[in-house]
C-alpha atoms as a PDB file:
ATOM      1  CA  UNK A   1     -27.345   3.284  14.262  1.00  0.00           C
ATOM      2  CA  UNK A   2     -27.149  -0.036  14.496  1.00  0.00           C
ATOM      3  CA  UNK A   3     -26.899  -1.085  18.072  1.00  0.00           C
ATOM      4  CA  UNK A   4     -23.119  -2.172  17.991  1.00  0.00           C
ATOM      5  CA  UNK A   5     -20.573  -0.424  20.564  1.00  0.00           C
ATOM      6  CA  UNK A   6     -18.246  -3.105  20.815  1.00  0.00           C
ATOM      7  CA  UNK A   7     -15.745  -4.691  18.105  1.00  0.00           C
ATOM      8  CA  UNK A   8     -16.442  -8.514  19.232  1.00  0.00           C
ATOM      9  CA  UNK A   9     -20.141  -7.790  18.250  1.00  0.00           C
ATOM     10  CA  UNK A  10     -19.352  -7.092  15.016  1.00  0.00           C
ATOM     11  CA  UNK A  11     -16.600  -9.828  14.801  1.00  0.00           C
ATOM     12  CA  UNK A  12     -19.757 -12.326  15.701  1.00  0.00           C
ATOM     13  CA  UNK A  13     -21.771 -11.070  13.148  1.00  0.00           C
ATOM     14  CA  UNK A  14     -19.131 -11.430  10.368  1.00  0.00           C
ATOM     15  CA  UNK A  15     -18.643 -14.876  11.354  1.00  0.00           C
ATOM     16  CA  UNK A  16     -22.483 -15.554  10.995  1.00  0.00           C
ATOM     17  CA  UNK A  17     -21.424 -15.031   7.189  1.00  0.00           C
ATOM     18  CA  UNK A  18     -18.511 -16.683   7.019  1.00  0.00           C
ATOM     19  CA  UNK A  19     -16.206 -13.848   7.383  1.00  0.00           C
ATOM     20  CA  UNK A  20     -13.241 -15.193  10.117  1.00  0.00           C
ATOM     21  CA  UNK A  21     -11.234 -12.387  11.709  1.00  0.00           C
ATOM     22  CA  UNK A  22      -9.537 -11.572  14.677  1.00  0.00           C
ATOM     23  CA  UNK A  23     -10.556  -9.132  17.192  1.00  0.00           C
ATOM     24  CA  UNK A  24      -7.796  -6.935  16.553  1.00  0.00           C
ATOM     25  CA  UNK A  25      -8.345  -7.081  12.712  1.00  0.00           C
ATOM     26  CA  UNK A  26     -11.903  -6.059  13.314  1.00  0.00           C
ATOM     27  CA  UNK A  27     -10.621  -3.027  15.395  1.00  0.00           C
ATOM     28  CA  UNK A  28      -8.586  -1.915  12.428  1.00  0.00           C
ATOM     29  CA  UNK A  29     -11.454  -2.499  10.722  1.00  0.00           C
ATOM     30  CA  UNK A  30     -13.249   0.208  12.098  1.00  0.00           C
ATOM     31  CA  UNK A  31     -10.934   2.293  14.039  1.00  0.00           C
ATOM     32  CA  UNK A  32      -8.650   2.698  11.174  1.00  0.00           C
ATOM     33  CA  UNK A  33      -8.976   3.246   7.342  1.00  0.00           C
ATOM     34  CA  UNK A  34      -7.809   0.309   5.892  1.00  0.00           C
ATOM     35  CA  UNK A  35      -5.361   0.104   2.843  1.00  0.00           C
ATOM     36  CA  UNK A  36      -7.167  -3.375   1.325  1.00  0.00           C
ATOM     37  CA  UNK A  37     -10.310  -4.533   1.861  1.00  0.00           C
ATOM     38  CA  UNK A  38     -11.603  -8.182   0.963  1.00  0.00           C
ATOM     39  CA  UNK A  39     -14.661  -7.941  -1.416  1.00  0.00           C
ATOM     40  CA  UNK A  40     -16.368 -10.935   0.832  1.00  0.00           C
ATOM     41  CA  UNK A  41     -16.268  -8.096   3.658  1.00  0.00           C
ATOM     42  CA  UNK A  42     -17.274  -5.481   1.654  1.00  0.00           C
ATOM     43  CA  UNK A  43     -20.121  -7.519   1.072  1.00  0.00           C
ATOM     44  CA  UNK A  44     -20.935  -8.498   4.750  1.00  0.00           C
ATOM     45  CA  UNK A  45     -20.295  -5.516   6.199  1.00  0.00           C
ATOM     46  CA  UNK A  46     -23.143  -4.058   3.601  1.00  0.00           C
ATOM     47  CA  UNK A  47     -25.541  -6.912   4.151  1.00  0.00           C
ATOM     48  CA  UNK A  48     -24.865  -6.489   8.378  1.00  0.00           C
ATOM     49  CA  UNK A  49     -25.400  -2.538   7.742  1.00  0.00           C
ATOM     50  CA  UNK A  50     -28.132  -2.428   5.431  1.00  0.00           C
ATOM     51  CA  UNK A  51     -26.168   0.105   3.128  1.00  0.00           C
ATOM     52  CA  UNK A  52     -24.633  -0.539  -0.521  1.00  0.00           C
ATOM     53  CA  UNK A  53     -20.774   0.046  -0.768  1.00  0.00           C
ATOM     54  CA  UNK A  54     -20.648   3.527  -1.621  1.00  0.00           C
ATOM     55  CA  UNK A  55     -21.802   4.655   1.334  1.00  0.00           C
ATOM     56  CA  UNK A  56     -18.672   2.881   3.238  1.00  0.00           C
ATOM     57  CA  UNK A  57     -16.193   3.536   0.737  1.00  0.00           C
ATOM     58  CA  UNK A  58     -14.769   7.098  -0.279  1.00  0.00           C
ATOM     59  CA  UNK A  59     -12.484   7.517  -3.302  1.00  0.00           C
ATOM     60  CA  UNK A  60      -9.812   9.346  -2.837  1.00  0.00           C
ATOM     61  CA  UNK A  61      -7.449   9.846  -6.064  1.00  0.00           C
ATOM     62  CA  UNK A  62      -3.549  10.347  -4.916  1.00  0.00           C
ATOM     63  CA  UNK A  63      -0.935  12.746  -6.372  1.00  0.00           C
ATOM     64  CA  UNK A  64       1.405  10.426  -8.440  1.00  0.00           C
ATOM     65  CA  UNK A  65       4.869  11.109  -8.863  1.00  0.00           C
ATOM     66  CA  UNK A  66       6.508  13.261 -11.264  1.00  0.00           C
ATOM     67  CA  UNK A  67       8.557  11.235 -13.881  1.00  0.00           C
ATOM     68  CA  UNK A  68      11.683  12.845 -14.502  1.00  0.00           C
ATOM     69  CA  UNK A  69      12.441  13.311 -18.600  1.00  0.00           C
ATOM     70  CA  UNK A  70      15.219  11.597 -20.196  1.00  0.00           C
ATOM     71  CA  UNK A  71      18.299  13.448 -19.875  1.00  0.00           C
ATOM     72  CA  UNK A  72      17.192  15.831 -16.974  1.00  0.00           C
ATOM     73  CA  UNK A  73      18.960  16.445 -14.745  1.00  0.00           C
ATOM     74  CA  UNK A  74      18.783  15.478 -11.130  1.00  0.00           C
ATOM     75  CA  UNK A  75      17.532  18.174  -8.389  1.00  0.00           C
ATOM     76  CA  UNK A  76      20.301  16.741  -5.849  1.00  0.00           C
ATOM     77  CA  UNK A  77      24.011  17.187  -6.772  1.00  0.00           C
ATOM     78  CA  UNK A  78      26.142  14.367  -6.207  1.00  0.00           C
ATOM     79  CA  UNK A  79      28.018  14.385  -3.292  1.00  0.00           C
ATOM     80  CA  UNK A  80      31.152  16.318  -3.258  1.00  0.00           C
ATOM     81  CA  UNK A  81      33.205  13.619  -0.971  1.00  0.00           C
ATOM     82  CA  UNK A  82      33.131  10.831  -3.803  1.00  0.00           C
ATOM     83  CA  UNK A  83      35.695  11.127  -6.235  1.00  0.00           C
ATOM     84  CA  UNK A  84      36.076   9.010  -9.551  1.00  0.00           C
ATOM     85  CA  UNK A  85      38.900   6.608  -9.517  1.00  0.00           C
ATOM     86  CA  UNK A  86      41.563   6.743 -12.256  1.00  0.00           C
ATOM     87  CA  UNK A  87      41.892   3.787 -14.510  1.00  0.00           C
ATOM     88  CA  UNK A  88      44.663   2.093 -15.287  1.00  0.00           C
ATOM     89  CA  UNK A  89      45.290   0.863 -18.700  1.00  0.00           C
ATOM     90  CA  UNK A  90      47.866  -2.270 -18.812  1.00  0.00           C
ATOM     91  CA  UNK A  91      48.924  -3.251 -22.383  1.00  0.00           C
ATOM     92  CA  UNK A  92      49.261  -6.688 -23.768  1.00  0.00           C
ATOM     93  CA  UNK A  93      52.863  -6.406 -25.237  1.00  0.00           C
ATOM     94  CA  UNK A  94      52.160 -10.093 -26.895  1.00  0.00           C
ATOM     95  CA  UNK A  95      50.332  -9.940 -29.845  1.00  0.00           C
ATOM     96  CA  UNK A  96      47.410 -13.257 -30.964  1.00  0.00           C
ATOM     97  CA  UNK A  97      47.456 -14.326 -33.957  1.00  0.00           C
END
């Protein structure tokens, strides 16, 4: 909507406001949904676009992990291979006093 078609236009723009990144970070930027985002570019990229951040960013909530209970047991059996060694008990025939 905006009139940009090429990366290095954008990269210009975002330097306009400060915002110093490489060409290939600004592909990423765009080309790629990115696992961080700097609020300072949040905040150009909105000004540049004339939008307000909700309409770039999506929340997406993420299964966590189920925590196993104390004292459950584990889903994978230990490996049959790996045997316990036997331990070896040496006595101390002198007694301390």
């Amino acid at each position: 909507e905006h009139g940009m078609f090429a990366t290095t236009e954008l990269q210009q723009i975002l330097a306009e406001r400060g915002i110093t990144m490489s060409s290939v970070q600004v592909y990423r930027l765009v080309a790629q949904v990115p696992e961080r985002l700097n609020l300072n570019v949040l905040v150009a990229l909105c000004d540049i676009l004339g939008c307000a951040p909700s309409d770039l960013i999506e929340p997406v909530a993420h299964a966590q992990r189920q925590r196993r209970a104390a004292g459950a047991t584990d889903s994978k059996p230990a490996p049959k291979a790996i045997s316990p060694k036997k331990a070896r008990v040496a006595r101390d025939d002198k007694r301390r006093s």
